[in-house]
N, C-alpha and C. Protein backbone atom coordinates (compact mmCIF):
# COMPACT_ATOMS: atom_id res chain seq x y z
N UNK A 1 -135.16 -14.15 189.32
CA UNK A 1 -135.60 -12.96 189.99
C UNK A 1 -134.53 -12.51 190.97
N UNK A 2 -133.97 -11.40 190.95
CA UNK A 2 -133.09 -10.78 192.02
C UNK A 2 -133.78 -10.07 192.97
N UNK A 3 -133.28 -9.96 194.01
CA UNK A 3 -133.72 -9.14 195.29
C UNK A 3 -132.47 -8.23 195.84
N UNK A 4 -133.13 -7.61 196.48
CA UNK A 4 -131.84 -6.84 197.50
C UNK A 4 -131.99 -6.69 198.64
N UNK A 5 -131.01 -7.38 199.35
CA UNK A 5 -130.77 -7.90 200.80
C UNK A 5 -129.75 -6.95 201.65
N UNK A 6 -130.14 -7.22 202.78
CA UNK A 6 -128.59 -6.14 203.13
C UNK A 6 -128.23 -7.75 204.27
N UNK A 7 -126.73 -8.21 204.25
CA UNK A 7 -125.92 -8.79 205.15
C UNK A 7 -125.69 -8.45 206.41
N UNK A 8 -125.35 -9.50 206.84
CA UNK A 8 -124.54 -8.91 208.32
C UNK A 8 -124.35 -8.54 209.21
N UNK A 9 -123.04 -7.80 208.01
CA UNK A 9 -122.24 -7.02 208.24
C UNK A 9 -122.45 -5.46 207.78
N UNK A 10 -123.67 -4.96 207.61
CA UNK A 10 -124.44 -3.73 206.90
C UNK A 10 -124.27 -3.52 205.45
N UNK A 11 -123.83 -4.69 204.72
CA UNK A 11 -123.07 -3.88 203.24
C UNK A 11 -124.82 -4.78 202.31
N UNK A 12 -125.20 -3.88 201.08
CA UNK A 12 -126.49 -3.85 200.63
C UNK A 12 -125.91 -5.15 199.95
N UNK A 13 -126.41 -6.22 199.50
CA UNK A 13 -126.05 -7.16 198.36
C UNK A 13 -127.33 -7.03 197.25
N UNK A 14 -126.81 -7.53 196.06
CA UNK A 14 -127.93 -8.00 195.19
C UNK A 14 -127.94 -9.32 194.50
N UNK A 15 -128.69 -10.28 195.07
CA UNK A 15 -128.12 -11.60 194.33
C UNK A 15 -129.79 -12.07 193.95
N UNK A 16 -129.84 -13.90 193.45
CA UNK A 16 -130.77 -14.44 193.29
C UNK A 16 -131.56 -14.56 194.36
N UNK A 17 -132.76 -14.81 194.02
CA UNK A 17 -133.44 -14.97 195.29
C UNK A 17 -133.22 -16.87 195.51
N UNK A 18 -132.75 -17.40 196.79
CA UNK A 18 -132.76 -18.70 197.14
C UNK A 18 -131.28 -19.28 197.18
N UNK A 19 -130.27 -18.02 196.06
CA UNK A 19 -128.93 -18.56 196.42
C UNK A 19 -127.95 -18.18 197.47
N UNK A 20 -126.69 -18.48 197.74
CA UNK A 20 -125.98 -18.42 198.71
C UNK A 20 -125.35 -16.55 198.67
N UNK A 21 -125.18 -16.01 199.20
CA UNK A 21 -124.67 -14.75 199.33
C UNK A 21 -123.86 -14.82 199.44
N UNK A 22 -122.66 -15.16 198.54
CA UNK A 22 -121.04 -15.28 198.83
C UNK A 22 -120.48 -14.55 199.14
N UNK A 23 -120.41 -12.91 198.54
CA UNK A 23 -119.63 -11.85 199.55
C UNK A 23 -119.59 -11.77 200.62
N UNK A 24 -121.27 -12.14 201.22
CA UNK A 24 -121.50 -11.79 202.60
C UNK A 24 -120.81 -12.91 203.67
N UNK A 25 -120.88 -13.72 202.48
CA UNK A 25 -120.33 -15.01 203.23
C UNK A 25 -118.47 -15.06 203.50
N UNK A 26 -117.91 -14.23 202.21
CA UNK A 26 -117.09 -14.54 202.30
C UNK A 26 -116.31 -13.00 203.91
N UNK A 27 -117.20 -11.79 203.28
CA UNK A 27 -116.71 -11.07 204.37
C UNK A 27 -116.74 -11.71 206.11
N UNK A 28 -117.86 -12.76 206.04
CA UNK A 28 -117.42 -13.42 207.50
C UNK A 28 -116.84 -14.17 207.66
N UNK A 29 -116.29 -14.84 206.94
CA UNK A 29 -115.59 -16.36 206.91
C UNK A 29 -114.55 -16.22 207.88
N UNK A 30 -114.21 -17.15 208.94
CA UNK A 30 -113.29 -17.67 210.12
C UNK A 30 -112.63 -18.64 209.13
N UNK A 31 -111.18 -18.09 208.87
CA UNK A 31 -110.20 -18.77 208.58
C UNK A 31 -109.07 -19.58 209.41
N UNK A 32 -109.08 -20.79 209.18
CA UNK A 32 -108.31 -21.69 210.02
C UNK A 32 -107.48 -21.63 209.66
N UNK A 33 -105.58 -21.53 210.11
CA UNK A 33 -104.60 -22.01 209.14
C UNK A 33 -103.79 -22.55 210.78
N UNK A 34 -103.36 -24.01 210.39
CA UNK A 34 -103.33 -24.82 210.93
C UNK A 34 -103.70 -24.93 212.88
N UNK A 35 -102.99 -23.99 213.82
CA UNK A 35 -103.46 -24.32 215.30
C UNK A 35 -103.94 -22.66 215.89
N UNK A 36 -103.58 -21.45 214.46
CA UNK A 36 -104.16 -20.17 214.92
C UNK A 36 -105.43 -20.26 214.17
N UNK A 37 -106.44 -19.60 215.03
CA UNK A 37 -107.56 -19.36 214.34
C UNK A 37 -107.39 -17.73 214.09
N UNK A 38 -107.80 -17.03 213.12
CA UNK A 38 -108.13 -15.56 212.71
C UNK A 38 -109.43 -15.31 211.99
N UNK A 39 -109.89 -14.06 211.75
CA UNK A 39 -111.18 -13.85 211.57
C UNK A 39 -110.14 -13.10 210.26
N UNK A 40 -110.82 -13.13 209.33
CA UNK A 40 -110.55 -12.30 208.23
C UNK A 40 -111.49 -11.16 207.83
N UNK A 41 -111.32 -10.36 207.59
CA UNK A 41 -112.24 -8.89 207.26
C UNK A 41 -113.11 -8.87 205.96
N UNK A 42 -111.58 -9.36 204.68
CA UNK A 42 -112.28 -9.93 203.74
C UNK A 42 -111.24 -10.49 202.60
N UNK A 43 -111.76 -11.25 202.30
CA UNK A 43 -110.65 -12.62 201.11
C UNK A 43 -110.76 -11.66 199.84
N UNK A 44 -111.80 -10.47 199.41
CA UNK A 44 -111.75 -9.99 198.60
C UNK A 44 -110.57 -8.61 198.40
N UNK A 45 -110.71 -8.22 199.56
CA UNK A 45 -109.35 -6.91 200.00
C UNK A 45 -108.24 -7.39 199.90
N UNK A 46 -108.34 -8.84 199.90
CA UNK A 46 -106.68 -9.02 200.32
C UNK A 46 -106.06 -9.04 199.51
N UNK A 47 -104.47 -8.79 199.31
CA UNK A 47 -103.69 -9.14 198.45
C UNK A 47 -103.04 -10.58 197.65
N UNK A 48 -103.69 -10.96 196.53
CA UNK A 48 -103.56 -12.65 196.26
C UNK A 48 -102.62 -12.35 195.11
N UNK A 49 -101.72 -14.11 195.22
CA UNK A 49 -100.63 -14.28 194.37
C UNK A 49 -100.89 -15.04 193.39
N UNK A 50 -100.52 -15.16 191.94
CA UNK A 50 -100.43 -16.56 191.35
C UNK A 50 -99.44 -16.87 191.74
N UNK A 51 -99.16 -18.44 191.63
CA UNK A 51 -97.87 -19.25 191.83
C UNK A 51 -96.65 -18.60 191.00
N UNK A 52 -96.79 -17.87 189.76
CA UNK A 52 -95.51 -17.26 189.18
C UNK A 52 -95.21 -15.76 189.81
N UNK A 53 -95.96 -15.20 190.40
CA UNK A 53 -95.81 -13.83 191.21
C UNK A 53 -95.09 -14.36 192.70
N UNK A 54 -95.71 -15.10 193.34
CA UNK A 54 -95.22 -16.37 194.79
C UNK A 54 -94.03 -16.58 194.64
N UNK A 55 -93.54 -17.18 193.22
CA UNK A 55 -92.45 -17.99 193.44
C UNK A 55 -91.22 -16.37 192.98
N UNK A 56 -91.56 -15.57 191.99
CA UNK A 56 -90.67 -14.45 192.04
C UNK A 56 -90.51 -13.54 193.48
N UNK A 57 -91.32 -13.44 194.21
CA UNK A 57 -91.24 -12.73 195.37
C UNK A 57 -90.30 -13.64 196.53
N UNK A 58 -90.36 -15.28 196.39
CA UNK A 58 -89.95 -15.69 197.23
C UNK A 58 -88.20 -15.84 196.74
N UNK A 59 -88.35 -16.12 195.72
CA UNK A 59 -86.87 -16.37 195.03
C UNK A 59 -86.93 -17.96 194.89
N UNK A 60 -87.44 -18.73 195.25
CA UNK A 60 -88.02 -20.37 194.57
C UNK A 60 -88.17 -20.39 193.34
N UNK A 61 -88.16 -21.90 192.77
CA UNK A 61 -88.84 -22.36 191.83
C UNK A 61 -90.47 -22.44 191.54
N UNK A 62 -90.72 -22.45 190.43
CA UNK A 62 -92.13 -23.27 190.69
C UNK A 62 -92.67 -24.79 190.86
N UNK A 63 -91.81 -25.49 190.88
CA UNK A 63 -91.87 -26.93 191.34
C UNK A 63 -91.47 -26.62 192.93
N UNK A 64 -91.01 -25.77 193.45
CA UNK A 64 -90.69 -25.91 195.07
C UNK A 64 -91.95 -25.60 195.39
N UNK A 65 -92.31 -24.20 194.36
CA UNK A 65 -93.67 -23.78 195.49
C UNK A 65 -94.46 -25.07 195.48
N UNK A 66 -94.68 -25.71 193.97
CA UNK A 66 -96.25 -26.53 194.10
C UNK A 66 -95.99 -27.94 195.14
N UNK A 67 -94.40 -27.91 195.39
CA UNK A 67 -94.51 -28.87 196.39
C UNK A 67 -94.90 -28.27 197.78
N UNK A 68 -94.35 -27.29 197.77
CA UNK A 68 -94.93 -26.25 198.99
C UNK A 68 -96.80 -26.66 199.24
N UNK A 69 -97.07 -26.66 198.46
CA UNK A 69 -98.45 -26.34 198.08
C UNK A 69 -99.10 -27.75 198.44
N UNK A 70 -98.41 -28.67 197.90
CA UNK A 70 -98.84 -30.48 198.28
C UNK A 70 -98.50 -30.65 199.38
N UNK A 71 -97.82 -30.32 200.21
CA UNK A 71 -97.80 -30.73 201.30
C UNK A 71 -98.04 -30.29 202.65
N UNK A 72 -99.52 -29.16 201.94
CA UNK A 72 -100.08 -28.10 203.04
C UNK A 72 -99.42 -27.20 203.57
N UNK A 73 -98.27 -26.58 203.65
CA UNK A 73 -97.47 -25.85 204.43
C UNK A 73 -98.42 -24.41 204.18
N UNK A 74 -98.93 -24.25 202.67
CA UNK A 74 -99.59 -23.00 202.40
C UNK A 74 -100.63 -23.33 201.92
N UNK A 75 -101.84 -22.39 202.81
CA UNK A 75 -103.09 -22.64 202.08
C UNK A 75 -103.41 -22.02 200.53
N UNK A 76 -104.17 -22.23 200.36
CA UNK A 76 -104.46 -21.82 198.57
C UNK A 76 -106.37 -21.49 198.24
N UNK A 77 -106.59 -20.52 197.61
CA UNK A 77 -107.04 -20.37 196.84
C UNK A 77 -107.95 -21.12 195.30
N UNK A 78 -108.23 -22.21 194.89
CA UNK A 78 -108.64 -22.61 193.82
C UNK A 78 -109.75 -22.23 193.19
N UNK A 79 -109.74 -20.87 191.99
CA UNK A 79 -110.82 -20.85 191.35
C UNK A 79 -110.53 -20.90 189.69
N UNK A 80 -111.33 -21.72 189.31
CA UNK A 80 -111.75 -22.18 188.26
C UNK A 80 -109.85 -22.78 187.73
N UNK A 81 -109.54 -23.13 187.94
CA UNK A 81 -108.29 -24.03 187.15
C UNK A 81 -106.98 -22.95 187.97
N UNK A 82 -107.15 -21.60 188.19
CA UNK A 82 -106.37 -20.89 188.82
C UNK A 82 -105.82 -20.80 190.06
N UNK A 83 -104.67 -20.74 191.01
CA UNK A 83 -104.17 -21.45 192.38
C UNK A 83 -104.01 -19.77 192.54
N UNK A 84 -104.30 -19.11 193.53
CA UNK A 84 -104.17 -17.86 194.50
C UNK A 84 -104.13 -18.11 195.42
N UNK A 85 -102.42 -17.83 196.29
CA UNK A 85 -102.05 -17.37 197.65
C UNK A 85 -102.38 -16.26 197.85
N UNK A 86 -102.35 -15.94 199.55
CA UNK A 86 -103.08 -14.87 199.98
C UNK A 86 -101.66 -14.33 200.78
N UNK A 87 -100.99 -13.29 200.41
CA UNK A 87 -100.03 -12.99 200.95
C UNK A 87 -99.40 -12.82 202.38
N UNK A 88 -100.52 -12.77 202.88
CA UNK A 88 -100.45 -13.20 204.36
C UNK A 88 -99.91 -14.71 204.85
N UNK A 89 -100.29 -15.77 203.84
CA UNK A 89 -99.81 -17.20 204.18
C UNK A 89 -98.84 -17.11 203.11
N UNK A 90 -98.07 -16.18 202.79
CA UNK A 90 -97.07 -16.15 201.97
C UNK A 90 -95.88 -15.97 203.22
N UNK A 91 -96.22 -14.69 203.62
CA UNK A 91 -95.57 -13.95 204.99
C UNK A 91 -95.43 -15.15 206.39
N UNK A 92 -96.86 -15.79 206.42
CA UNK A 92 -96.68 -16.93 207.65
C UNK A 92 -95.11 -18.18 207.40
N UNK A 93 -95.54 -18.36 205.71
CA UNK A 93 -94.59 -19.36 205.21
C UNK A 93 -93.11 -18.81 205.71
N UNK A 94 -92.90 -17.70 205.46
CA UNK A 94 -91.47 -17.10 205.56
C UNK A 94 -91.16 -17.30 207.04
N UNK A 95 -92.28 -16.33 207.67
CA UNK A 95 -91.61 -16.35 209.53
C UNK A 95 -91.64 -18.00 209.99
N UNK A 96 -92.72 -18.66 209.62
CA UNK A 96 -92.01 -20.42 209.91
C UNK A 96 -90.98 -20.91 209.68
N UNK A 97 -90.10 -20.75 208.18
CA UNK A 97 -88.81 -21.02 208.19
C UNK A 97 -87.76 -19.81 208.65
N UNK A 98 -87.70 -19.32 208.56
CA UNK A 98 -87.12 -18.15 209.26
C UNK A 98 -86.22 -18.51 210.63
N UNK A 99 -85.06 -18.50 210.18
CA UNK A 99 -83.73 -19.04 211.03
C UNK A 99 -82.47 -18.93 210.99
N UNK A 100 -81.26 -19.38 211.59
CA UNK A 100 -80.20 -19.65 211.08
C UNK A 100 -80.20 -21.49 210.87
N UNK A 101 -79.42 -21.56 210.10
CA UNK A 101 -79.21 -22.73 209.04
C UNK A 101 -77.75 -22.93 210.33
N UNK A 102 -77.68 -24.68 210.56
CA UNK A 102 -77.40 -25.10 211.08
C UNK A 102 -75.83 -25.19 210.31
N UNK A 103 -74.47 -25.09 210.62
CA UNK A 103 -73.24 -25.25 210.57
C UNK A 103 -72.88 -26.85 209.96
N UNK A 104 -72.57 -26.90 208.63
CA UNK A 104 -71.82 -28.39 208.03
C UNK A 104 -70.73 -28.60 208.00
N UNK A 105 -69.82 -27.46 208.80
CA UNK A 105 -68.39 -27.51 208.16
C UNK A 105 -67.95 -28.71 208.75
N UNK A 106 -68.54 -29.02 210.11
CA UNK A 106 -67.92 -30.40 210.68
C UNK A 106 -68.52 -31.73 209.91
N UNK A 107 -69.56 -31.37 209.40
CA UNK A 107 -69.84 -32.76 208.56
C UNK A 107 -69.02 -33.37 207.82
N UNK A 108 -68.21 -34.87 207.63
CA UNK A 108 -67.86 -35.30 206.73
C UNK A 108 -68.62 -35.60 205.11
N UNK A 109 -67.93 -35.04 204.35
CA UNK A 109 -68.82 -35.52 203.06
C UNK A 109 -68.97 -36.83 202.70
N UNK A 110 -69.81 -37.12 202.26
CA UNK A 110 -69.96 -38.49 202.17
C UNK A 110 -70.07 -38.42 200.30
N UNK A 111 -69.08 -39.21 199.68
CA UNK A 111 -69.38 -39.09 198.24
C UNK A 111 -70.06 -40.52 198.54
N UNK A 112 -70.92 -40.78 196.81
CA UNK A 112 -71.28 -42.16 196.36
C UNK A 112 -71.02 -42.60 195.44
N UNK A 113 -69.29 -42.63 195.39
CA UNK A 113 -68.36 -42.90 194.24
C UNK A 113 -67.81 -44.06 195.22
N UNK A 114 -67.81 -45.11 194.62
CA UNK A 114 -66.31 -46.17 195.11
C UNK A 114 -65.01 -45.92 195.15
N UNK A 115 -64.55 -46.31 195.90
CA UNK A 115 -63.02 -45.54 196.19
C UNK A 115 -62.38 -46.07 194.83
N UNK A 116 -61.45 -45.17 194.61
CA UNK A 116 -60.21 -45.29 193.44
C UNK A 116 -59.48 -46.60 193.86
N UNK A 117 -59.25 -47.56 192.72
CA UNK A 117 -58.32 -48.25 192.85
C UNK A 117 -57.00 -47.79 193.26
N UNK A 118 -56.55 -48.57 193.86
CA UNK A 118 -55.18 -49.00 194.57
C UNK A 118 -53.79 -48.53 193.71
N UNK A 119 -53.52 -48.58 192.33
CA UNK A 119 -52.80 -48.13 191.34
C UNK A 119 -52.92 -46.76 191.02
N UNK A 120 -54.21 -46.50 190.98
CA UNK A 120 -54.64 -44.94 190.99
C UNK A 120 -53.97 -44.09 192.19
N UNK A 121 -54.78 -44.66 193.34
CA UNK A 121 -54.39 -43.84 194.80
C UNK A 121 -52.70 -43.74 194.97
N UNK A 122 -52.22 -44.35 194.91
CA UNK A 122 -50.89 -44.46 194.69
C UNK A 122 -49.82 -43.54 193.62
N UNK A 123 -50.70 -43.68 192.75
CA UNK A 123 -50.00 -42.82 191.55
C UNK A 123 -49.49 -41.74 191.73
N UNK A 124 -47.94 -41.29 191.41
CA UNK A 124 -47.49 -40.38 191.41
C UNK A 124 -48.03 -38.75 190.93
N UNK A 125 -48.71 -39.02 190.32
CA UNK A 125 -49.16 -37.47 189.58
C UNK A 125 -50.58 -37.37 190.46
N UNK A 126 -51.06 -38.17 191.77
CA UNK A 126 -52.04 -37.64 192.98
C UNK A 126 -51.57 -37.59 194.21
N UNK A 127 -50.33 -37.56 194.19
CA UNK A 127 -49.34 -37.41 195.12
C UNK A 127 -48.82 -35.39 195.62
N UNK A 128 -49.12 -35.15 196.92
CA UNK A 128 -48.71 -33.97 197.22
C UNK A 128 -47.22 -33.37 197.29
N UNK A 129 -47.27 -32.05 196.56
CA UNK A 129 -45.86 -31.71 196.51
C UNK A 129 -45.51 -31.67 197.72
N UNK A 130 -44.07 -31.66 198.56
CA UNK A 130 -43.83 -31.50 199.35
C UNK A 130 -43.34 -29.69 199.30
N UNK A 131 -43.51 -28.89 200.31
CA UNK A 131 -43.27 -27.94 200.52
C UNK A 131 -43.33 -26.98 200.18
């Protein structure tokens, strides 16, 4: 048996009678993403990514994003087997890294090759021309 309820937030719904009102629910939902709290308007307005739209906009792989993705940096979306970012925690992801990249020129390289034998290093044909 369906009924019709009005939410809220004034918008009419029509669902089962006894089940959860998810629009209504979702138009109020207080979204946490990690130490800001925000109120969202609605998860349905918003603009959502699959992981192959995500990773072309960002210029990544798709193994970067889904590590992105394992290790919480971005919240997600899961419906029915499908992963949707919400472009807004697409945008948060960016201004978090968002920087200058720290200077290596003074770094020594470090190879993980064993040094050349002694006959080698020596050898005339790895020897610098002079002048």
């Amino acid at each position: 048996m369906t009924e019709k309820t009005e939410s809220t937030n004034g918008q009419t719904v029509i669902g089962q009678e006894g089940t959860c009102d998810v629009f209504a629910h979702l138009q109020n939902k207080r979204i946490m993403s990690g130490k800001q709290d925000r109120t969202s308007l609605s998860l349905l307005d918003e603009r959502k990514y699959s992981i192959k739209d995500a990773v072309k906009m960002l210029g990544i792989g798709v193994t970067t994003m889904r590590r992105i993705i394992t290790a919480g940096e971005v919240p997600v979306i899961r419906l029915h087997g499908k992963i949707l970012i919400l472009e807004r925690d697409l945008q948060e992801l960016l201004t978090k890294h968002y920087g200058r990249l720290k200077s290596s020129a003074n770094k020594p390289v470090r190879s993980h090759l064993p040094p050349l034998p002694k006959e080698v290093r020596e050898s005339p044909y790895l020897q610098r021309k002079a002048g």
